[in-house]
N, C-alpha and C. Protein backbone atom coordinates (compact mmCIF):
# COMPACT_ATOMS: atom_id res chain seq x y z
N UNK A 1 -45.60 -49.82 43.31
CA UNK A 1 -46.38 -48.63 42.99
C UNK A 1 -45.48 -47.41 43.15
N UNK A 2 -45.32 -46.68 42.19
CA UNK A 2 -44.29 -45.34 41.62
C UNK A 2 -45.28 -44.22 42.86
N UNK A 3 -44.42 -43.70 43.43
CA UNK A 3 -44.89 -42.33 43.74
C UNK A 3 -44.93 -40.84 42.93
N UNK A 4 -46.32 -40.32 43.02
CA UNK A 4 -46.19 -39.05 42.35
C UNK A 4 -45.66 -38.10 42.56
N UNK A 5 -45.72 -37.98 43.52
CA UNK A 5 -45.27 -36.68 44.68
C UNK A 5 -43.88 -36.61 44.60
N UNK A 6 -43.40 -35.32 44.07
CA UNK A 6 -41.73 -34.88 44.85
C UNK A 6 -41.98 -35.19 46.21
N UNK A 7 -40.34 -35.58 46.14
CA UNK A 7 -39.80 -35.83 47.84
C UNK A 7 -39.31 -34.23 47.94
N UNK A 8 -39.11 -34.34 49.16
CA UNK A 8 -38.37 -32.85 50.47
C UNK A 8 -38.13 -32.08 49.56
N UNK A 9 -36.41 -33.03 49.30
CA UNK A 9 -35.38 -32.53 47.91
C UNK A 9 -35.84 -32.14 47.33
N UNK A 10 -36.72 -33.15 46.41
CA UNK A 10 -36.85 -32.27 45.02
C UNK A 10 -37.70 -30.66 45.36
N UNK A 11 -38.39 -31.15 46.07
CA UNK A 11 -39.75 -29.53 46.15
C UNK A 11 -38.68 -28.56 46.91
N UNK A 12 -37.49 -28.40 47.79
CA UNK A 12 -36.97 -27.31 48.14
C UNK A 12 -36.04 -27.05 47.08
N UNK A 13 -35.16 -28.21 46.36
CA UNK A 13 -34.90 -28.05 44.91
C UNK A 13 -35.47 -26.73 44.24
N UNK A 14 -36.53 -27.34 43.80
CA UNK A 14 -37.39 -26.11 42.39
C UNK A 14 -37.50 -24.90 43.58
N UNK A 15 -37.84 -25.04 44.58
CA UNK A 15 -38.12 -23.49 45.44
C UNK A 15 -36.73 -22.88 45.70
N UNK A 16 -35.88 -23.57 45.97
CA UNK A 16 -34.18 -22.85 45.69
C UNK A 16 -34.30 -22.17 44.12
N UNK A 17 -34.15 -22.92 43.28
CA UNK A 17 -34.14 -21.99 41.79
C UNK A 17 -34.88 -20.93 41.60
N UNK A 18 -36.35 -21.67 42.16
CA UNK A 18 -37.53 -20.14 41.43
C UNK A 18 -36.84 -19.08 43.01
N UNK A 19 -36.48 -19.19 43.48
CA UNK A 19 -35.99 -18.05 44.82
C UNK A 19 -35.20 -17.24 44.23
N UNK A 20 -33.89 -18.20 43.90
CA UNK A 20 -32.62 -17.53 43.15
C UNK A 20 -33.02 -17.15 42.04
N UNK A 21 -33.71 -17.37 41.35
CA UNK A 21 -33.86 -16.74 39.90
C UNK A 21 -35.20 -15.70 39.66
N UNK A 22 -35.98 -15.29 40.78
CA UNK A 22 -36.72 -14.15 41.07
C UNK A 22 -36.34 -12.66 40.65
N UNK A 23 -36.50 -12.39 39.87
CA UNK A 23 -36.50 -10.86 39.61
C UNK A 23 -36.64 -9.84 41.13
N UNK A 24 -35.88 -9.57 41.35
CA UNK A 24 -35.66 -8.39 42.84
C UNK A 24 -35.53 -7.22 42.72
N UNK A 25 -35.53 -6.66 40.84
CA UNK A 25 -35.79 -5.03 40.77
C UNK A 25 -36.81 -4.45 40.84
N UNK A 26 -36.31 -3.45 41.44
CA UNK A 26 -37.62 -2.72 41.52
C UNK A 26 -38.12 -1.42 41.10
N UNK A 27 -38.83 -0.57 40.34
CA UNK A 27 -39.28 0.66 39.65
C UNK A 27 -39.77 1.80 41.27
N UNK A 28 -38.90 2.73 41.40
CA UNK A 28 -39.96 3.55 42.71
C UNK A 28 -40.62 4.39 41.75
N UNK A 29 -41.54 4.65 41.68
CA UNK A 29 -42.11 5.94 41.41
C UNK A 29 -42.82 6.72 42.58
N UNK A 30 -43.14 7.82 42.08
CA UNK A 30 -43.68 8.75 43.47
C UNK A 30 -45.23 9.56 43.17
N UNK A 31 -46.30 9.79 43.48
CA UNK A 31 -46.96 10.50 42.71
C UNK A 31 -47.80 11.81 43.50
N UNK A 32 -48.39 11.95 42.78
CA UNK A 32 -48.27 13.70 43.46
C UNK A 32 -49.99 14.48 42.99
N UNK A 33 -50.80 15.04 43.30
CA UNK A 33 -51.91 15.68 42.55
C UNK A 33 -51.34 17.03 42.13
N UNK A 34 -52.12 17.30 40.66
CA UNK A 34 -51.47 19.05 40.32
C UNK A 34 -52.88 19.34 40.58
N UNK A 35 -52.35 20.59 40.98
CA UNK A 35 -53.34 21.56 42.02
C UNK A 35 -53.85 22.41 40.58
N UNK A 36 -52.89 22.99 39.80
CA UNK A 36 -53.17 23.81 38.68
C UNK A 36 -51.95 23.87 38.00
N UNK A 37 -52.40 24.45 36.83
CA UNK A 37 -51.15 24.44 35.48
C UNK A 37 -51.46 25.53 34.73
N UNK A 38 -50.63 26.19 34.59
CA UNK A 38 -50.43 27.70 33.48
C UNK A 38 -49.18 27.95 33.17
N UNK A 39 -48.53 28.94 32.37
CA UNK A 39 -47.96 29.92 32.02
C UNK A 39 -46.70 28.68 31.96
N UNK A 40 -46.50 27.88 32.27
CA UNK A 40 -45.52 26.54 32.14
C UNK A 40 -45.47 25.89 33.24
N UNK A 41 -45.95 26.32 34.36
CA UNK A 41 -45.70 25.99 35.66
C UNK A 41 -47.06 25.15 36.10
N UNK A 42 -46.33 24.18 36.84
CA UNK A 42 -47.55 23.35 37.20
C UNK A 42 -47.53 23.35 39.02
N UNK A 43 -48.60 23.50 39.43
CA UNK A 43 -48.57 23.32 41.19
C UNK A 43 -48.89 22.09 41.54
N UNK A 44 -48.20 21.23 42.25
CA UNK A 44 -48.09 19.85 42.68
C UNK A 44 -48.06 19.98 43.95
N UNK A 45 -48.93 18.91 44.63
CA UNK A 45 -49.42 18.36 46.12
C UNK A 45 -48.92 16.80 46.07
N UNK A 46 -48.05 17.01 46.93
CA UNK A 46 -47.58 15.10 47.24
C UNK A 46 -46.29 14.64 47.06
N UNK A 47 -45.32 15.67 46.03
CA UNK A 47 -44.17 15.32 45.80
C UNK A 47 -43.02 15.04 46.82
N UNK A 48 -43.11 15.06 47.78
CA UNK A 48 -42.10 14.60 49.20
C UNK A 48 -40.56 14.72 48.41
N UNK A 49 -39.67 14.41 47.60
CA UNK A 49 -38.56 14.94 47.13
C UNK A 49 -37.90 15.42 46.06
N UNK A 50 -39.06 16.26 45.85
CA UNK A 50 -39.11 17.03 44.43
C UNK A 50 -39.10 18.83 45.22
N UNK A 51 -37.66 19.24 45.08
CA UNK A 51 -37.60 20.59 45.13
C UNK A 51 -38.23 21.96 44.42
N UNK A 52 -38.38 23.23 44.88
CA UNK A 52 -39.09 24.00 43.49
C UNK A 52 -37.88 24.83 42.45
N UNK A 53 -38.23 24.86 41.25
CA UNK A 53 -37.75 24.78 40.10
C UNK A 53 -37.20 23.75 39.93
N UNK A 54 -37.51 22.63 40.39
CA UNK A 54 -36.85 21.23 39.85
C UNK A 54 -37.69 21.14 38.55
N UNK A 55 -37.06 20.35 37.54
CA UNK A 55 -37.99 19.53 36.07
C UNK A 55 -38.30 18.32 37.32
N UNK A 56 -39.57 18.40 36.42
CA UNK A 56 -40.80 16.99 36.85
C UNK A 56 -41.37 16.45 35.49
N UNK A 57 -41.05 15.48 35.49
CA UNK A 57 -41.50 14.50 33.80
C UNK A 57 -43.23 14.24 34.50
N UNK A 58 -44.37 14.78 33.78
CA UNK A 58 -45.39 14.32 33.80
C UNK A 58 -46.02 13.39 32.52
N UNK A 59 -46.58 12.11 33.34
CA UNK A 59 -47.57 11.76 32.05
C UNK A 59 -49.04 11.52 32.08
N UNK A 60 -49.57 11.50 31.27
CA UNK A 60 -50.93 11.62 30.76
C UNK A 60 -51.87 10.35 30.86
């Protein structure tokens, strides 16, 4: 009678590959509430390393 079951090997086998071959990048983003927006200027709450007159890419 054939066994179904991976042995040890084989199952730390496939968990070595899918480990090593895991995607580990990562996207930071940061986000922030705008308080108000006029005249071009937008007021932002939350930005922790966003200086003023820095450009800030907002999206919608």
């Amino acid at each position: 009678l054939k066994c179904l079951f991976p042995g040890t090997a084989e199952v730390s086998f496939i968990l070595e590959e899918h480990i090593l071959g895991a995607d580990t990048s990562v996207e930071l983003e940061e986000t922030g509430h705008v308080l108000s927006i006029g005249d071009g200027i937008a007021r932002v709450y939350g930005l922790r390393n966003v200086q003023a007159e820095e450009m800030v890419e907002f999206s919608s």
